[in-house]
PDB file of N, CA and C in Angstrom:
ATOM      1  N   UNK A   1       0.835  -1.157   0.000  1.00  0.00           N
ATOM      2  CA  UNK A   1       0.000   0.000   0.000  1.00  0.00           C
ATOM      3  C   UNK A   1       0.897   1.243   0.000  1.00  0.00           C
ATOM      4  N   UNK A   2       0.740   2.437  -0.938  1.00  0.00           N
ATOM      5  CA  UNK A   2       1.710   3.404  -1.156  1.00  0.00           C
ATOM      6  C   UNK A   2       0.849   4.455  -0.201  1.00  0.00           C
ATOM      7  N   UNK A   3       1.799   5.122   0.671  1.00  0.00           N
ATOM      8  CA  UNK A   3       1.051   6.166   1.819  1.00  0.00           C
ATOM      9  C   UNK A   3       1.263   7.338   0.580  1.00  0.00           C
ATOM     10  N   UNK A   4       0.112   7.918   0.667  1.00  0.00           N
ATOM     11  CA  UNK A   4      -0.460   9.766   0.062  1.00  0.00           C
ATOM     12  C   UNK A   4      -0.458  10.345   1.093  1.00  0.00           C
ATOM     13  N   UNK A   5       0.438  11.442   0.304  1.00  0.00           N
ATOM     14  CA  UNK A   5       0.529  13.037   1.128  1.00  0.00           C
ATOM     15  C   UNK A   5      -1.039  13.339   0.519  1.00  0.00           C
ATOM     16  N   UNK A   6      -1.456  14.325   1.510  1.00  0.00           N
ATOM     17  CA  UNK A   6      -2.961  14.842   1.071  1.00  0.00           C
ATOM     18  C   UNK A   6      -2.183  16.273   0.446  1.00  0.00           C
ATOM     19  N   UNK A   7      -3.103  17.062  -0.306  1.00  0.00           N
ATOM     20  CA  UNK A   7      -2.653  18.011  -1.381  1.00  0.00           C
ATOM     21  C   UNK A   7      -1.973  18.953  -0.302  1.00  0.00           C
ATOM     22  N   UNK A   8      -2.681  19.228   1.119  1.00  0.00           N
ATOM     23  CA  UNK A   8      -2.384  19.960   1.767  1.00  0.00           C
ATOM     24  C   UNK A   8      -0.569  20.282   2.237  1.00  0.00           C
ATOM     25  N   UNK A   9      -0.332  18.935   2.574  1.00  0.00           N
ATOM     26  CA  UNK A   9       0.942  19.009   2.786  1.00  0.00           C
ATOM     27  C   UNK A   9       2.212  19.030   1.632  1.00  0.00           C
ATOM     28  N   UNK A  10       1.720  18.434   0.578  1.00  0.00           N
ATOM     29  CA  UNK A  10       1.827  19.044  -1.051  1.00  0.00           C
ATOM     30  C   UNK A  10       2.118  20.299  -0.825  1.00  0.00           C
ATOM     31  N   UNK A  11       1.695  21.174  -0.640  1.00  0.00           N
ATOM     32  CA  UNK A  11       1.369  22.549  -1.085  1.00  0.00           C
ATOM     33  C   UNK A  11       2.530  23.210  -0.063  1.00  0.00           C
ATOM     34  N   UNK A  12       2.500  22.411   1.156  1.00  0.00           N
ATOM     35  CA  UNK A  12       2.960  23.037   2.235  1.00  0.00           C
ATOM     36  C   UNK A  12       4.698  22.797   2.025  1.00  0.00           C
ATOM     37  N   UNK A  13       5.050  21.348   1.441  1.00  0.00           N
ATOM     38  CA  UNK A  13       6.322  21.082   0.822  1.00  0.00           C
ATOM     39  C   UNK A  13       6.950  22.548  -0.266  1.00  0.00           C
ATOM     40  N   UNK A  14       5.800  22.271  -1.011  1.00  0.00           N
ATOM     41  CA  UNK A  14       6.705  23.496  -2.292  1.00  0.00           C
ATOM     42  C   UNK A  14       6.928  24.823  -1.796  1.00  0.00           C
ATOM     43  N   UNK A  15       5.525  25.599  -0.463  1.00  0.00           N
ATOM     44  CA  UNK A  15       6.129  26.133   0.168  1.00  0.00           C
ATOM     45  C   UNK A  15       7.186  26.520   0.647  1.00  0.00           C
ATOM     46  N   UNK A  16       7.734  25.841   1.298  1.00  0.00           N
ATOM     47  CA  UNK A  16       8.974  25.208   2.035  1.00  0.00           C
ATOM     48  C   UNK A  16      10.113  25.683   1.024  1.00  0.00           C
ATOM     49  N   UNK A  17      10.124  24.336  -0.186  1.00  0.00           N
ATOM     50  CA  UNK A  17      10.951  24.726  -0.729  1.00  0.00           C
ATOM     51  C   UNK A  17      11.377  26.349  -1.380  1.00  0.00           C
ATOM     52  N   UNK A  18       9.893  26.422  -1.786  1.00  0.00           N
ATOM     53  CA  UNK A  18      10.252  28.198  -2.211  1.00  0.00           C
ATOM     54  C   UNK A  18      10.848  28.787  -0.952  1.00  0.00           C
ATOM     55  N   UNK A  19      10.653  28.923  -0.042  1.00  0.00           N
ATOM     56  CA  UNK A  19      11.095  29.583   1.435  1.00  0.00           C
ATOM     57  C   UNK A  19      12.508  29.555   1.075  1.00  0.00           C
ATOM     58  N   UNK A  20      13.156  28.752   1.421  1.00  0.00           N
ATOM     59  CA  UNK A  20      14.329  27.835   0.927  1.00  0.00           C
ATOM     60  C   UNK A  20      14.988  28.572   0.101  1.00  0.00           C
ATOM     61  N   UNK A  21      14.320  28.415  -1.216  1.00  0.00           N
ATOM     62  CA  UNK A  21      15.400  28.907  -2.549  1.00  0.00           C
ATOM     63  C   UNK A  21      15.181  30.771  -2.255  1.00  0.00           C
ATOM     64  N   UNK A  22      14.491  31.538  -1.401  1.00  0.00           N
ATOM     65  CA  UNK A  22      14.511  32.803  -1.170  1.00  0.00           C
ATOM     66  C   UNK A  22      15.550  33.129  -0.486  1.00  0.00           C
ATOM     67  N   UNK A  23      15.586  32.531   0.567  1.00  0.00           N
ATOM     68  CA  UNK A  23      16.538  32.577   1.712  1.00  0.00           C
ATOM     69  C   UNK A  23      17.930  32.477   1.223  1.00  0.00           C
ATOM     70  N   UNK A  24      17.912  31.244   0.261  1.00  0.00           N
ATOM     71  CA  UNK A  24      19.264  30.961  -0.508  1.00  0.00           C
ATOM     72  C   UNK A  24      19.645  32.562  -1.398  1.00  0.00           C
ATOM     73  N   UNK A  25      18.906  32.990  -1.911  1.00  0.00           N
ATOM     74  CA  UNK A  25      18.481  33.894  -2.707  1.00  0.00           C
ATOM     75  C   UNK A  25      18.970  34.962  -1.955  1.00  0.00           C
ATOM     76  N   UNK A  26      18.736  35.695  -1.055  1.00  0.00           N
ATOM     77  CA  UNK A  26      19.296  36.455  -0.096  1.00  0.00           C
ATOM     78  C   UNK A  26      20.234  36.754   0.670  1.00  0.00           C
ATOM     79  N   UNK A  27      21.047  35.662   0.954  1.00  0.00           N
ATOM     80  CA  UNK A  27      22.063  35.160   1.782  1.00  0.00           C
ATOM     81  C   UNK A  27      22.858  35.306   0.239  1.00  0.00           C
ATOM     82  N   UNK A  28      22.365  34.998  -0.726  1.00  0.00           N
ATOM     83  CA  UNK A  28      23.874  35.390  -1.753  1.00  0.00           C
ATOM     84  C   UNK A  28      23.706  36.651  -2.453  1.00  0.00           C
ATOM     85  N   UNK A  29      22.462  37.704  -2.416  1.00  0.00           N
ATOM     86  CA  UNK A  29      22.766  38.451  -2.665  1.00  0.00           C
ATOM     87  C   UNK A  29      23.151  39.537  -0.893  1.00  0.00           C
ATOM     88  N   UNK A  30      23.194  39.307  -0.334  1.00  0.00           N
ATOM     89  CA  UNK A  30      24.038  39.769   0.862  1.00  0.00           C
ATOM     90  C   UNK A  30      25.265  39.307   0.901  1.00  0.00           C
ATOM     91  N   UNK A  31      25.963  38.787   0.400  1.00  0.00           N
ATOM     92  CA  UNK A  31      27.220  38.374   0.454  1.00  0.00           C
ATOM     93  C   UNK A  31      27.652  39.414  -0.733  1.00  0.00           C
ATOM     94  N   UNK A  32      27.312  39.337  -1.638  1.00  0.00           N
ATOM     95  CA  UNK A  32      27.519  40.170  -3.053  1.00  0.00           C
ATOM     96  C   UNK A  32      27.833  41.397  -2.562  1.00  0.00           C
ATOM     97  N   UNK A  33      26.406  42.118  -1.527  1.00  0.00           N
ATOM     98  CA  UNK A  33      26.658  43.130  -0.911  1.00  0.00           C
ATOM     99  C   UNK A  33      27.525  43.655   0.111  1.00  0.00           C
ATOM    100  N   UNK A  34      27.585  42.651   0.547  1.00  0.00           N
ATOM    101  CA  UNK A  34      29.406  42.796   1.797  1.00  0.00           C
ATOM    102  C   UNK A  34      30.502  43.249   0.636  1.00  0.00           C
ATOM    103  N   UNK A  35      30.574  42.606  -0.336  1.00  0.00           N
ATOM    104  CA  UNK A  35      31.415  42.095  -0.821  1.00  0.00           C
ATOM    105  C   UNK A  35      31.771  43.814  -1.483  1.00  0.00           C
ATOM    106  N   UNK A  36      30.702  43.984  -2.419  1.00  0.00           N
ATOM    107  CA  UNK A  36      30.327  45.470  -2.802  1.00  0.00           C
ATOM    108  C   UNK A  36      30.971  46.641  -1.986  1.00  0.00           C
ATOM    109  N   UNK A  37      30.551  46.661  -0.631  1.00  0.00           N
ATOM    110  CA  UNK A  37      30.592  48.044   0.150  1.00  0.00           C
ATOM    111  C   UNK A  37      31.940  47.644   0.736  1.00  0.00           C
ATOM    112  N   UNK A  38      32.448  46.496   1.202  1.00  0.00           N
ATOM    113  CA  UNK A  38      33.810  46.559   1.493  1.00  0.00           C
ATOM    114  C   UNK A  38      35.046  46.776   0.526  1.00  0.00           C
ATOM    115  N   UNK A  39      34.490  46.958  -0.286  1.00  0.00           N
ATOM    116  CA  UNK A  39      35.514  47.282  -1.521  1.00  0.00           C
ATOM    117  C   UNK A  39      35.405  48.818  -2.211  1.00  0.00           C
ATOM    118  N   UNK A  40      34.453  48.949  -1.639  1.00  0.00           N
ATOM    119  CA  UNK A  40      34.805  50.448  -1.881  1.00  0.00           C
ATOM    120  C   UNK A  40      35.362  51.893  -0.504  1.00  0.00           C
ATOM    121  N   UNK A  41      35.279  52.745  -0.717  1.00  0.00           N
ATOM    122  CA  UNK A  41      36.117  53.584   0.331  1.00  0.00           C
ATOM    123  C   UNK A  41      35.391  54.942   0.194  1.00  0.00           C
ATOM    124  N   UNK A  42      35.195  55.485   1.385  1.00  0.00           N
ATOM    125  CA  UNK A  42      34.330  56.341   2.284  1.00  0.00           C
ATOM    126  C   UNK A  42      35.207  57.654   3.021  1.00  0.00           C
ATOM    127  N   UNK A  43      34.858  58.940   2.238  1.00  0.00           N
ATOM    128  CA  UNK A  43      36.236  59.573   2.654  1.00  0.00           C
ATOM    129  C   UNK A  43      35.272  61.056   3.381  1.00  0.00           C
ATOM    130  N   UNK A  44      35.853  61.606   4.691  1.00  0.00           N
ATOM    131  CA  UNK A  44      35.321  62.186   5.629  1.00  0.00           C
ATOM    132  C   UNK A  44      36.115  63.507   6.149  1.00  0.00           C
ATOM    133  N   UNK A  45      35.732  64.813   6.745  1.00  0.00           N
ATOM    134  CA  UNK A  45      36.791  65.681   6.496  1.00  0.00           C
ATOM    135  C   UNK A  45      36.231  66.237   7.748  1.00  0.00           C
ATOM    136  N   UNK A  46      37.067  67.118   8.571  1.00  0.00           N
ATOM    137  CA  UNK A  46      36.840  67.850   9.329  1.00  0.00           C
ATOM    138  C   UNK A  46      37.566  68.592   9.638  1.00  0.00           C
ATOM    139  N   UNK A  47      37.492  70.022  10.383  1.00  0.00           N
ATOM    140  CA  UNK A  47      38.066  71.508  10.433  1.00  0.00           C
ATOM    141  C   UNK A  47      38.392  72.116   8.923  1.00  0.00           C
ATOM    142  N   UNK A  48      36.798  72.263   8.388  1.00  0.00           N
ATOM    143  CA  UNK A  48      37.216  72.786   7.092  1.00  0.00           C
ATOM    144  C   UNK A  48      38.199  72.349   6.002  1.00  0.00           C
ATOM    145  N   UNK A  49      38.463  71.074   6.004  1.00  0.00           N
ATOM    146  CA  UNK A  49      38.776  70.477   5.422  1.00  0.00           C
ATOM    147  C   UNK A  49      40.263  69.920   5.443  1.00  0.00           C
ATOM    148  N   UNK A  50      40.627  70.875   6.924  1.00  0.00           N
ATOM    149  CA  UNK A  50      42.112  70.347   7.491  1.00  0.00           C
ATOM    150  C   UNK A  50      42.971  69.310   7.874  1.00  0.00           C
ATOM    151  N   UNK A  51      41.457  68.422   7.975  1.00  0.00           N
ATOM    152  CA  UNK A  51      41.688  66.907   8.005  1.00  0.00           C
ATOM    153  C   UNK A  51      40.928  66.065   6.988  1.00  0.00           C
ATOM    154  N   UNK A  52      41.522  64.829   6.247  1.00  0.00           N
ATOM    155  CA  UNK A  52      40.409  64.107   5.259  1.00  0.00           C
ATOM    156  C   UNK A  52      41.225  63.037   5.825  1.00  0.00           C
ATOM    157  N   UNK A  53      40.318  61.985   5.677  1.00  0.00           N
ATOM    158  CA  UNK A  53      40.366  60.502   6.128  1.00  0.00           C
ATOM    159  C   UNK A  53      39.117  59.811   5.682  1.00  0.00           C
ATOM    160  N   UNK A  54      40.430  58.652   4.733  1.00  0.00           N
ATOM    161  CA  UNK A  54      39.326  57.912   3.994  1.00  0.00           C
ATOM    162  C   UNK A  54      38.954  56.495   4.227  1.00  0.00           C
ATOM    163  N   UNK A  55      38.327  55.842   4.567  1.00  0.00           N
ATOM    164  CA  UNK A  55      38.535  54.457   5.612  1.00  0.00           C
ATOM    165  C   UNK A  55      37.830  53.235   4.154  1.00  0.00           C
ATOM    166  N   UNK A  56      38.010  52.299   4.056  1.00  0.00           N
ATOM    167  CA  UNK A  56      37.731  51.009   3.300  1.00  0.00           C
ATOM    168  C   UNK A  56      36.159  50.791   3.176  1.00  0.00           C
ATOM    169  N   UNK A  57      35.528  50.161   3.072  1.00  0.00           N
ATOM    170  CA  UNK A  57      34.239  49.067   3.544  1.00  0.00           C
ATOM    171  C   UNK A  57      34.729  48.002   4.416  1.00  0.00           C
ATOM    172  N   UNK A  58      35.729  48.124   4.825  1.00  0.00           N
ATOM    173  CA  UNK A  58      36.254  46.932   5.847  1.00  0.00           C
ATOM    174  C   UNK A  58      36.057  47.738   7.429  1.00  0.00           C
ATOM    175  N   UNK A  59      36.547  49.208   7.033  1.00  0.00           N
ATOM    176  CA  UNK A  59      36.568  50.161   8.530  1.00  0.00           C
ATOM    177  C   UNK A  59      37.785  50.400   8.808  1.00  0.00           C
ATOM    178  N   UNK A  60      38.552  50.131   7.887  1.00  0.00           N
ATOM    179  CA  UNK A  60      40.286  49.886   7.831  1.00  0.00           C
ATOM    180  C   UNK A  60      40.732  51.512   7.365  1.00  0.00           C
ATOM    181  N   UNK A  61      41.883  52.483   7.930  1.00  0.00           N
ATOM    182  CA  UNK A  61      42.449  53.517   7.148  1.00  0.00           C
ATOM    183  C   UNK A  61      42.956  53.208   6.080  1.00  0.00           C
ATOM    184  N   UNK A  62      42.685  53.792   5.211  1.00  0.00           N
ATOM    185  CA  UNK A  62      43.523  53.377   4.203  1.00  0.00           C
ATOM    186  C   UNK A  62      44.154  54.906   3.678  1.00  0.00           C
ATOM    187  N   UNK A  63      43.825  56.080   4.186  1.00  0.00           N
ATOM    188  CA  UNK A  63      44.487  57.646   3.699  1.00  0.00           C
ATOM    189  C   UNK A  63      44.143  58.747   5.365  1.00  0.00           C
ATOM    190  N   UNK A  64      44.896  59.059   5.408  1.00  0.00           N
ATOM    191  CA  UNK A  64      44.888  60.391   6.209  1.00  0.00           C
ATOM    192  C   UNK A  64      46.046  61.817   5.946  1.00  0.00           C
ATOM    193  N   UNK A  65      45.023  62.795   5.684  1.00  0.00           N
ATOM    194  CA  UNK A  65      45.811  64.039   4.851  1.00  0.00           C
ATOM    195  C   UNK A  65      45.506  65.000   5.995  1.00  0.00           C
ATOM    196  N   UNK A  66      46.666  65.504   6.200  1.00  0.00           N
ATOM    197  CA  UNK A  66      46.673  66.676   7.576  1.00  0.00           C
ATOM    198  C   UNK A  66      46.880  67.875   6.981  1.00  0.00           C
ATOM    199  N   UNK A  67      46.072  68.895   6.725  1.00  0.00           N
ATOM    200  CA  UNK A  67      46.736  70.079   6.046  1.00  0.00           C
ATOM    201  C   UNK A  67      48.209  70.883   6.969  1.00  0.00           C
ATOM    202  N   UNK A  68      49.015  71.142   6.827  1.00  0.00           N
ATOM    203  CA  UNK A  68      50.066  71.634   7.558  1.00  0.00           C
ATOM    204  C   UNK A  68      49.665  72.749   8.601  1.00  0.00           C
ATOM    205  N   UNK A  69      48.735  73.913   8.469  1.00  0.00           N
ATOM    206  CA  UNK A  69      48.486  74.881   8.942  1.00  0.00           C
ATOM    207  C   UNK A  69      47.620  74.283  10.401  1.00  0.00           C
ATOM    208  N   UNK A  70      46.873  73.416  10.337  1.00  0.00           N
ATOM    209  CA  UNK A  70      46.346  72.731  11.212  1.00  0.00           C
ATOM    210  C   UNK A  70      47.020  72.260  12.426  1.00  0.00           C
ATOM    211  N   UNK A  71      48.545  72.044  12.219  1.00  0.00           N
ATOM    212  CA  UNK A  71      49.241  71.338  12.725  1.00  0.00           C
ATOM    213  C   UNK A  71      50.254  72.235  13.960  1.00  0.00           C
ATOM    214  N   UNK A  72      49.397  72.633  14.996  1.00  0.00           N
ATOM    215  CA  UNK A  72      50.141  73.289  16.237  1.00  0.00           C
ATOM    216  C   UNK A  72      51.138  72.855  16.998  1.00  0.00           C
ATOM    217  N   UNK A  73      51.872  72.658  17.111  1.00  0.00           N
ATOM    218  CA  UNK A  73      52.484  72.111  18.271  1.00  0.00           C
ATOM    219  C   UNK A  73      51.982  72.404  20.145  1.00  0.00           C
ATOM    220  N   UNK A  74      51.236  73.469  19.792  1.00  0.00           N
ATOM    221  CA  UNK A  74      50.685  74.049  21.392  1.00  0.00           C
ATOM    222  C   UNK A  74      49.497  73.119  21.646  1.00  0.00           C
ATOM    223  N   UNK A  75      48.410  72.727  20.378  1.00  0.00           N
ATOM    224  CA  UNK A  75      47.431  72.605  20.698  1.00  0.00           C
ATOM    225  C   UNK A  75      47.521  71.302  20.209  1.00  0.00           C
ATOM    226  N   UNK A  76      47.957  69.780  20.489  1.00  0.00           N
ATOM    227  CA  UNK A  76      48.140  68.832  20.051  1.00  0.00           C
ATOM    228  C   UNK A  76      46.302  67.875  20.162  1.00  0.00           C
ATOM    229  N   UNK A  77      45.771  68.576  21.407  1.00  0.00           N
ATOM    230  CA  UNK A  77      44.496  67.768  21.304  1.00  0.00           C
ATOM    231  C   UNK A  77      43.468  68.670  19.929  1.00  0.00           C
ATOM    232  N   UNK A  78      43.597  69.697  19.764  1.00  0.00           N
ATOM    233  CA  UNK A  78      43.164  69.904  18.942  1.00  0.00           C
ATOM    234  C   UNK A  78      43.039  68.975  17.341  1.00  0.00           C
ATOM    235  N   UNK A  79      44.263  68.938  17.306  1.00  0.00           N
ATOM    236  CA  UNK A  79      44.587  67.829  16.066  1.00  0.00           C
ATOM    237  C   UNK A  79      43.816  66.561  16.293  1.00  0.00           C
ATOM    238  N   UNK A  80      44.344  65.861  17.203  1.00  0.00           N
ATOM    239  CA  UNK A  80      43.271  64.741  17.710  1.00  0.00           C
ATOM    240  C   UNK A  80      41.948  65.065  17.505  1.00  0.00           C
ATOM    241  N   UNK A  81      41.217  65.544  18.289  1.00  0.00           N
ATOM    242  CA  UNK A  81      39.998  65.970  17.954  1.00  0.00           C
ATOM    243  C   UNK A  81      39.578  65.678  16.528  1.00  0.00           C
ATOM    244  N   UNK A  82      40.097  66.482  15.692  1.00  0.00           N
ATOM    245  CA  UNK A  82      39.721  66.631  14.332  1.00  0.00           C
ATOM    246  C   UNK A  82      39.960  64.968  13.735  1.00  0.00           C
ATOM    247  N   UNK A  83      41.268  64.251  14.211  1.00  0.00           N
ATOM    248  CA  UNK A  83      41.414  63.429  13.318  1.00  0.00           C
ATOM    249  C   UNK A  83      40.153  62.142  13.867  1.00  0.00           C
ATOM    250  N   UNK A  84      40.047  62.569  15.165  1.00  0.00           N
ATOM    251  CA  UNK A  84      38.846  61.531  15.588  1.00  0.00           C
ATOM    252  C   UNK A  84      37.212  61.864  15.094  1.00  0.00           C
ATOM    253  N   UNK A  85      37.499  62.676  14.696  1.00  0.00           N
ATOM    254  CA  UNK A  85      36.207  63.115  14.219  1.00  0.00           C
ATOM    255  C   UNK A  85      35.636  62.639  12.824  1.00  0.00           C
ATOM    256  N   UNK A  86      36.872  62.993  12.220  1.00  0.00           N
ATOM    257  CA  UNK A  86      36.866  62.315  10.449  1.00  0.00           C
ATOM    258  C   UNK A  86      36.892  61.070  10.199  1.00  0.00           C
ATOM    259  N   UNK A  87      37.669  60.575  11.177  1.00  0.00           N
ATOM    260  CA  UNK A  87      37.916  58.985  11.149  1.00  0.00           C
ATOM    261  C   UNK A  87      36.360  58.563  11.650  1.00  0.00           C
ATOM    262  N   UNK A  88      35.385  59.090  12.697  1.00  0.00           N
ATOM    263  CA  UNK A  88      34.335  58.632  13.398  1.00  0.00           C
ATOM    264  C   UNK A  88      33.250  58.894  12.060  1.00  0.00           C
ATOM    265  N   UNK A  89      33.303  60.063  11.403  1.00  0.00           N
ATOM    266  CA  UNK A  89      32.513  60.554  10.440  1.00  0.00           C
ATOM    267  C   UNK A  89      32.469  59.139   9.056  1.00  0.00           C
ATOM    268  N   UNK A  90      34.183  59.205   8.941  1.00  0.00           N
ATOM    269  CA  UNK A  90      34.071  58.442   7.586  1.00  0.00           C
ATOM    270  C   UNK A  90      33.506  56.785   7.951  1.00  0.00           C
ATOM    271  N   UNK A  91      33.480  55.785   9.591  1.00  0.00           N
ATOM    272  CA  UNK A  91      33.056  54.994   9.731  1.00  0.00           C
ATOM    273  C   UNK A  91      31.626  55.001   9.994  1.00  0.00           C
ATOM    274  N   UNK A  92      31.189  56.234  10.257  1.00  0.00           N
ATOM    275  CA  UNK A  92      29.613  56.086  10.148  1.00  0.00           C
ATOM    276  C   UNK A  92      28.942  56.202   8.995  1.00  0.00           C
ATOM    277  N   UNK A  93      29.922  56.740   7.817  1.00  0.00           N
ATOM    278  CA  UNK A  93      29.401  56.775   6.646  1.00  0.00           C
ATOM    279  C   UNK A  93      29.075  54.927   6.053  1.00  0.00           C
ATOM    280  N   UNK A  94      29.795  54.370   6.172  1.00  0.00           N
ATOM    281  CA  UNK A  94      30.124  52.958   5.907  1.00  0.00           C
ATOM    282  C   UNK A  94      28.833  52.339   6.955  1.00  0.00           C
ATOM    283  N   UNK A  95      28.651  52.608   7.813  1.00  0.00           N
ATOM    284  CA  UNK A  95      27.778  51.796   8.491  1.00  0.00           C
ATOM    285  C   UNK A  95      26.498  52.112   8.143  1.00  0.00           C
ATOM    286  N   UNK A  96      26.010  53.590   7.654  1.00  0.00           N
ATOM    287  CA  UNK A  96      24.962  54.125   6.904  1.00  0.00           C
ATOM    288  C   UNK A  96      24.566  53.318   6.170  1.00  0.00           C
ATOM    289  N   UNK A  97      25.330  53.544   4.758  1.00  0.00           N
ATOM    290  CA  UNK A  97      25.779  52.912   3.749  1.00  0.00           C
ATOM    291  C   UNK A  97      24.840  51.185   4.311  1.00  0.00           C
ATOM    292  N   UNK A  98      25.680  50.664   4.738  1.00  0.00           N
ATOM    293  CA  UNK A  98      25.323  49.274   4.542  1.00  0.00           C
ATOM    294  C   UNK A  98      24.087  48.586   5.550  1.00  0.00           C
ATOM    295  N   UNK A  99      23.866  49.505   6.586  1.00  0.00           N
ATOM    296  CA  UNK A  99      22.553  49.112   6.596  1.00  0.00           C
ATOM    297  C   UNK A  99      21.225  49.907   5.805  1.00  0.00           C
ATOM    298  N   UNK A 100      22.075  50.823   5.076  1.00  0.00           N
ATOM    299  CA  UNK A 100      20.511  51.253   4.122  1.00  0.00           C
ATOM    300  C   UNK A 100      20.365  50.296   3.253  1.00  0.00           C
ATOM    301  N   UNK A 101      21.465  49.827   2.274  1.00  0.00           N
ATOM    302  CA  UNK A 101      21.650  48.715   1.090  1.00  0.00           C
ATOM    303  C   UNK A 101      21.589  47.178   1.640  1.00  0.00           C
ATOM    304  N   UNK A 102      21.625  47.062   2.759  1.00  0.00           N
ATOM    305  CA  UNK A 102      21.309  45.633   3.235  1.00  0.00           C
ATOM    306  C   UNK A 102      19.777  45.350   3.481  1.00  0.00           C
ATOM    307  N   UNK A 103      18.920  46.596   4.260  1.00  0.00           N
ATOM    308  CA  UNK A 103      17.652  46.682   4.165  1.00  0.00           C
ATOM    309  C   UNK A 103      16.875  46.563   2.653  1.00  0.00           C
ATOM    310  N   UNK A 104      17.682  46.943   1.843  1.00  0.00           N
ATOM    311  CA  UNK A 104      16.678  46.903   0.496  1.00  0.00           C
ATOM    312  C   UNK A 104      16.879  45.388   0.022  1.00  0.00           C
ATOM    313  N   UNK A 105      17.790  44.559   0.865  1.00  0.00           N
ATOM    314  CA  UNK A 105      18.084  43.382  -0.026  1.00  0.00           C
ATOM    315  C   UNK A 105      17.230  41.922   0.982  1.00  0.00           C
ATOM    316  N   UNK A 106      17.015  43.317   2.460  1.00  0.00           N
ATOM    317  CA  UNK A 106      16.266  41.958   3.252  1.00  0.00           C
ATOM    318  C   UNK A 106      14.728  42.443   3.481  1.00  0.00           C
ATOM    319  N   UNK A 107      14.378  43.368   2.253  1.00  0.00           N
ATOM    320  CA  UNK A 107      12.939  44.120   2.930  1.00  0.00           C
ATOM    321  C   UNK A 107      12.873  44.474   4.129  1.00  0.00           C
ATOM    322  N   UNK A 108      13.938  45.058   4.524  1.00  0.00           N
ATOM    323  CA  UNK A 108      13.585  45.587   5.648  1.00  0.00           C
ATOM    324  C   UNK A 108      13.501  44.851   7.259  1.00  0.00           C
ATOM    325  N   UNK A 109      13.667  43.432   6.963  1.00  0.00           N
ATOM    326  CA  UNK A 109      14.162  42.350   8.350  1.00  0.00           C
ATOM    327  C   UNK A 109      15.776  42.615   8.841  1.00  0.00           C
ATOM    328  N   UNK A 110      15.422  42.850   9.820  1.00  0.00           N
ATOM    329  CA  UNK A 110      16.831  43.455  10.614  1.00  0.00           C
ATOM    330  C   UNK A 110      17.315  42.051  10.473  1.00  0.00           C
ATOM    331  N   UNK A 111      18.583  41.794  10.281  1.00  0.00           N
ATOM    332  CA  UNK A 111      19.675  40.780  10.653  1.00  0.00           C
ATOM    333  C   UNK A 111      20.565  40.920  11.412  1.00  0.00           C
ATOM    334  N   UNK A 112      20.307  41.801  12.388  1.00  0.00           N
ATOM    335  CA  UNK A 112      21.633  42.729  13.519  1.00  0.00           C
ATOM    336  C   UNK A 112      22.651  41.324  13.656  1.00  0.00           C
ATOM    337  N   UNK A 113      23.688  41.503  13.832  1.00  0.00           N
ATOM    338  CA  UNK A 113      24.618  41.094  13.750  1.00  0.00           C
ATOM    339  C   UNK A 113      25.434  39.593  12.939  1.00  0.00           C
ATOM    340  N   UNK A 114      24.940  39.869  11.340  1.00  0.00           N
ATOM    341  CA  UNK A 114      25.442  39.088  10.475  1.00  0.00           C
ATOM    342  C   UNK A 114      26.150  40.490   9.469  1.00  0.00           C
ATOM    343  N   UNK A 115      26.142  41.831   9.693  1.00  0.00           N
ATOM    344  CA  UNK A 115      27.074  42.675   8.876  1.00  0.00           C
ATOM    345  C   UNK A 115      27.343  43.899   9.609  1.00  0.00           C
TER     346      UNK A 115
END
């Protein structure tokens, strides 16, 4: 005697599988998208442009330009300041960035801590 699925659970299988091939579907275009924004670079400036710092999609420095005039010897936190600022600016740009473009790729389902 051959056991039958009733249509119901039929239906509920291909379900499934579609679920499945979405998810698959997502998970590689989120990888695409890591892949995307870490390869490009995010560049941030502060004190009028006395400082620029440009950081990766990784969060990595990869440039920092100090204009000379900026550069006191009296006022050394000053400098700091600025360079923490650009550096903080250009990593929030990157984090912007990739949770706006990760939302369009998960409708909008938070995945907090897979990027």
């Amino acid at each position: 005697m051959k056991a039958r699925l009733s249509k119901q659970n039929q239906g509920g299988a291909q379900n499934m599988n579609a679920m499945i091939r979405q998810a698959q579907k997502m998970q590689d275009d989120i990888s695409a998208l890591q892949e995307d924004i870490e390869a490009r670079s995010f560049t941030a400036t502060s004190g009028g442009g006395a400082v620029s710092v440009t950081v990766s999609g990784k969060k990595t420095i990869e440039s920092l330009e100090i204009k000379p005039e900026v550069v006191d010897p009296e006022d050394i936190e000053m400098l700091q300041d600025l360079i923490i600022s650009a550096v903080n600016e250009a990593i929030g740009q990157v984090e912007d960035v990739t949770e706006t473009e990760m939302s369009k790729v998960t409708g909008g389902v938070s995945l907090s801590g897979l990027f």
